[in-house]
Protein backbone atom coordinates (compact mmCIF):
# COMPACT_ATOMS: atom_id res chain seq x y z
CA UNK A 1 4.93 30.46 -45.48
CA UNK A 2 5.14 30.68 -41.65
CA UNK A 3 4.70 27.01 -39.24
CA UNK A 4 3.60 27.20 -36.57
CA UNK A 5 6.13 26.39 -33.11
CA UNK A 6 4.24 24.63 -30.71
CA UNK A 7 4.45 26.08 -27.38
CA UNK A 8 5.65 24.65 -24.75
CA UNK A 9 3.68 24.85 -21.42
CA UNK A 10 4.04 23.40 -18.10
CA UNK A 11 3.17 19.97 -17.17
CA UNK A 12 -0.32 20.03 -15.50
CA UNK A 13 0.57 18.27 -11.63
CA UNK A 14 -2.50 16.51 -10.90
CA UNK A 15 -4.01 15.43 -7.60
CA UNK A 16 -3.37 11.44 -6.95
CA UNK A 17 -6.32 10.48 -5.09
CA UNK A 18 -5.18 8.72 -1.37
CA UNK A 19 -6.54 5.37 -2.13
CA UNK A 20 -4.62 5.15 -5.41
CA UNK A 21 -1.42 6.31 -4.03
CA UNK A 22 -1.47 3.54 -1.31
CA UNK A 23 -2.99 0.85 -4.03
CA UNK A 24 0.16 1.31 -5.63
CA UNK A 25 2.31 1.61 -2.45
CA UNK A 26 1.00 -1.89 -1.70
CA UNK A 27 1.77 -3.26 -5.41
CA UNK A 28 5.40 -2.15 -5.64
CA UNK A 29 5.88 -3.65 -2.06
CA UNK A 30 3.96 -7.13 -2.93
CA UNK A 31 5.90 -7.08 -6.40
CA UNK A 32 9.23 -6.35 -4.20
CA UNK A 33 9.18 -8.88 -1.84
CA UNK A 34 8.43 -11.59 -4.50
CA UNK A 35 11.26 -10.54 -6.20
CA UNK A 36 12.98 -10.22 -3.05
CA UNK A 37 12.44 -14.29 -2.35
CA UNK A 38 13.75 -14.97 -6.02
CA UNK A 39 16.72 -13.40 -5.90
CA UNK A 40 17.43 -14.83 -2.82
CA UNK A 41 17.53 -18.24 -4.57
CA UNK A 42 20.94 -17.35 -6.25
CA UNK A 43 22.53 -17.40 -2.79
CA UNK A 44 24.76 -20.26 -3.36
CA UNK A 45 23.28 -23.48 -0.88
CA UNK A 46 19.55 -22.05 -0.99
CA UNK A 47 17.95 -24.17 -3.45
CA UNK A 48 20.13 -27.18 -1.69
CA UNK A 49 18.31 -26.03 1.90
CA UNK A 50 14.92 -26.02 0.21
CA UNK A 51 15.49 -28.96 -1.66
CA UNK A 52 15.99 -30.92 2.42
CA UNK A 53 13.16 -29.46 3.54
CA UNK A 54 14.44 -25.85 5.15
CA UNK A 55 14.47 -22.43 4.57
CA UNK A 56 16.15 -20.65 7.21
CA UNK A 57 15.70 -22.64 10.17
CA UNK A 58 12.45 -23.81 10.25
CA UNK A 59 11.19 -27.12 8.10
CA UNK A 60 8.89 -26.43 5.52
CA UNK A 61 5.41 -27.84 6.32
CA UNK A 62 1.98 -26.57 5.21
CA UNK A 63 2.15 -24.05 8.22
CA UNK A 64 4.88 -22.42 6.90
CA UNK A 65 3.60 -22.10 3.66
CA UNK A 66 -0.05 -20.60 4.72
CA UNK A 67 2.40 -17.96 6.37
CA UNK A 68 3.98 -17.46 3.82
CA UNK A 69 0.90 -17.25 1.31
CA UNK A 70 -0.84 -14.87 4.29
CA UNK A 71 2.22 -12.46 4.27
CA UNK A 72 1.85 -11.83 0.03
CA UNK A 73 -1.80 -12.54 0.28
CA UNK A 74 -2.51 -9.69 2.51
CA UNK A 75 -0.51 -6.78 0.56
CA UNK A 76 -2.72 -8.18 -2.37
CA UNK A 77 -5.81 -7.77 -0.28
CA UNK A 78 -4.82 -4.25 0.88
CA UNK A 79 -4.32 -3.39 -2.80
CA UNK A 80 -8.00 -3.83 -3.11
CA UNK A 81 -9.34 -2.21 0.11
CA UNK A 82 -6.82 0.78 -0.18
CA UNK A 83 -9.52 0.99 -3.28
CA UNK A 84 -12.84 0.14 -1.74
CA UNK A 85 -13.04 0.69 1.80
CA UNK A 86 -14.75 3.68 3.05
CA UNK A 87 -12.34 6.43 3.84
CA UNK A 88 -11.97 5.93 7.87
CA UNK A 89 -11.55 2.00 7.78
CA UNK A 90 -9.29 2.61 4.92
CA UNK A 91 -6.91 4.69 6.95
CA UNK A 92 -7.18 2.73 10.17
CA UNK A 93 -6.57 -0.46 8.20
CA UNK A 94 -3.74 0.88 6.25
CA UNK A 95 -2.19 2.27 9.65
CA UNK A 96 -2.17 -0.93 11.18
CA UNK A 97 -1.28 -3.75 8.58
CA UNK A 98 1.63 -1.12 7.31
CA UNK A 99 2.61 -1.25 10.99
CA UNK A 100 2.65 -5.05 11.49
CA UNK A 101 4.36 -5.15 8.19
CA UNK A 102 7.83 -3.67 9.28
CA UNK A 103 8.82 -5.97 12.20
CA UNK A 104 7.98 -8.69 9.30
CA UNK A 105 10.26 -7.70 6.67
CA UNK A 106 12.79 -6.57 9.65
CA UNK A 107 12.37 -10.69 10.11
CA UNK A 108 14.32 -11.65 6.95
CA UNK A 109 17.60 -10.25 8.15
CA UNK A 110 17.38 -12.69 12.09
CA UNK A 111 20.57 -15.42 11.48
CA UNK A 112 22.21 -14.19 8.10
CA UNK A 113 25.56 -13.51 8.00
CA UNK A 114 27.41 -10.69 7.43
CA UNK A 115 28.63 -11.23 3.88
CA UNK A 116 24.88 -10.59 3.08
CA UNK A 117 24.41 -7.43 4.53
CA UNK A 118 24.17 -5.58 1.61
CA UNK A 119 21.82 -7.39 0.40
CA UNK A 120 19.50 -7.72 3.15
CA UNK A 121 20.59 -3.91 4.42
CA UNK A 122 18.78 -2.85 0.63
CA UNK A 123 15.64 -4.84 0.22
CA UNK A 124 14.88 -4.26 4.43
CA UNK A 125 15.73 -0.81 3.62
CA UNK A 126 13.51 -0.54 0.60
CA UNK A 127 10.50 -2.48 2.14
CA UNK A 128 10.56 -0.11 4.96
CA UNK A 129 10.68 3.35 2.98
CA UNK A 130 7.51 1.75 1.28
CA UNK A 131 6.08 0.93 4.51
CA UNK A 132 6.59 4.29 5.74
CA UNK A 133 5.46 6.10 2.84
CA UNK A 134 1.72 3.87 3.20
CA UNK A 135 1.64 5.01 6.97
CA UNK A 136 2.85 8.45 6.26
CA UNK A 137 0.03 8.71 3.54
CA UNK A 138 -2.73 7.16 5.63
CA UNK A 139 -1.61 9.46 8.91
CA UNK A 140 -1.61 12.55 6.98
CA UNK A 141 -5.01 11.89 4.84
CA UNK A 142 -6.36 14.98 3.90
CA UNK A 143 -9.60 15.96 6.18
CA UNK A 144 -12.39 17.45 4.20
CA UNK A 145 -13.54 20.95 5.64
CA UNK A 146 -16.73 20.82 7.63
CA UNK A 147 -18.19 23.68 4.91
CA UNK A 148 -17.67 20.82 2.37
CA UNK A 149 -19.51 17.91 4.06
CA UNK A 150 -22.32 19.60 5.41
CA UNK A 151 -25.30 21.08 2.77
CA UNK A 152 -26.04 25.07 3.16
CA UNK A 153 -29.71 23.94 1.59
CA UNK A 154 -32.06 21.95 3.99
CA UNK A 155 -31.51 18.09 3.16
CA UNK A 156 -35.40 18.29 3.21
CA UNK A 157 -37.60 20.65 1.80
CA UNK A 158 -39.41 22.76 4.18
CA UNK A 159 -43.14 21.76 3.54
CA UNK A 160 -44.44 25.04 3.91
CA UNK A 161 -42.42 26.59 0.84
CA UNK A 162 -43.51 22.95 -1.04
CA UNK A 163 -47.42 23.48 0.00
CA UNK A 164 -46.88 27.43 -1.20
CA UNK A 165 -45.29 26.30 -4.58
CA UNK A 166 -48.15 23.68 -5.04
CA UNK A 167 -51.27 26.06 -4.88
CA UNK A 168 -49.45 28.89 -7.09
């Protein structure tokens, strides 16, 4: 008796729609920097500079905090409109906040030392490449062709040919 071999065939590639590719460009960068700010607890006197009131230079006062909840709160927001808003505003939005983004996370590295190069060098490094791959998807959003947008039949139908079907 003869089994039967399965054959093996090609993975199908399919087409990732725009607004799921940067939905999930803005998820791995909100999930990054959080992850980011943890890790950056280990560093040895961090917890002691929170702990007096400081993180980096600046006290920490409700200000800082709305910042701070503004700069994770809007890559959660923009996984949501990358979803919903209409195609245009989508891009243009995408485009800009992806552009304000990078001086931000450019920001962490101002007054660390050297020792911690690597580590900022990385999770900059990272952030950006995200950053860049949201604006390079939103730049280069595929156009539709004007033969797909625009109805061959009359949108209407042409009263004559209605009034003709009606007495027949």
């Amino acid at each position: 008796m003869r089994t039967r071999q399965p054959t093996i065939t090609a993975l199908e590639n399919q087409r990732i729609p725009v607004q799921a590719k940067l939905a999930a460009a803005w998820t791995s960068l909100m999930f990054f920097v959080i992850y980011v700010d943890y890790f950056h607890l280990y560093k040895p006197g961090a917890i002691d500079q929170i702990r007096g009131g400081e993180i980096f230079e600046f006290d920490i006062t409700p200000t800082l905090l709305t910042i701070f909840v503004a700069v994770i709160g809007i890559s959660a927001l923009m996984i949501l409109l990358s979803m919903t808003l209409p195609t245009g505003v989508n891009r243009a939005t995408n485009l800009v906040v992806a552009s304000l983004y990078i001086p931000v996370m450019v920001f962490n590295a101002v007054g660390e030392s050297w020792e911690w190069a690597s580590f900022y060098g990385l999770s900059i490094g990272i952030e950006v490449l995200i950053l860049a791959f949201i604006l390079r998807s939103a730049w280069t959003w595929p156009h539709t062709a004007p033969s797909a947008t625009m109805p061959t039949m009359p949108t209407s139908p042409d009263r004559e040919a209605v009034r003709a079907q009606q007495q027949a």
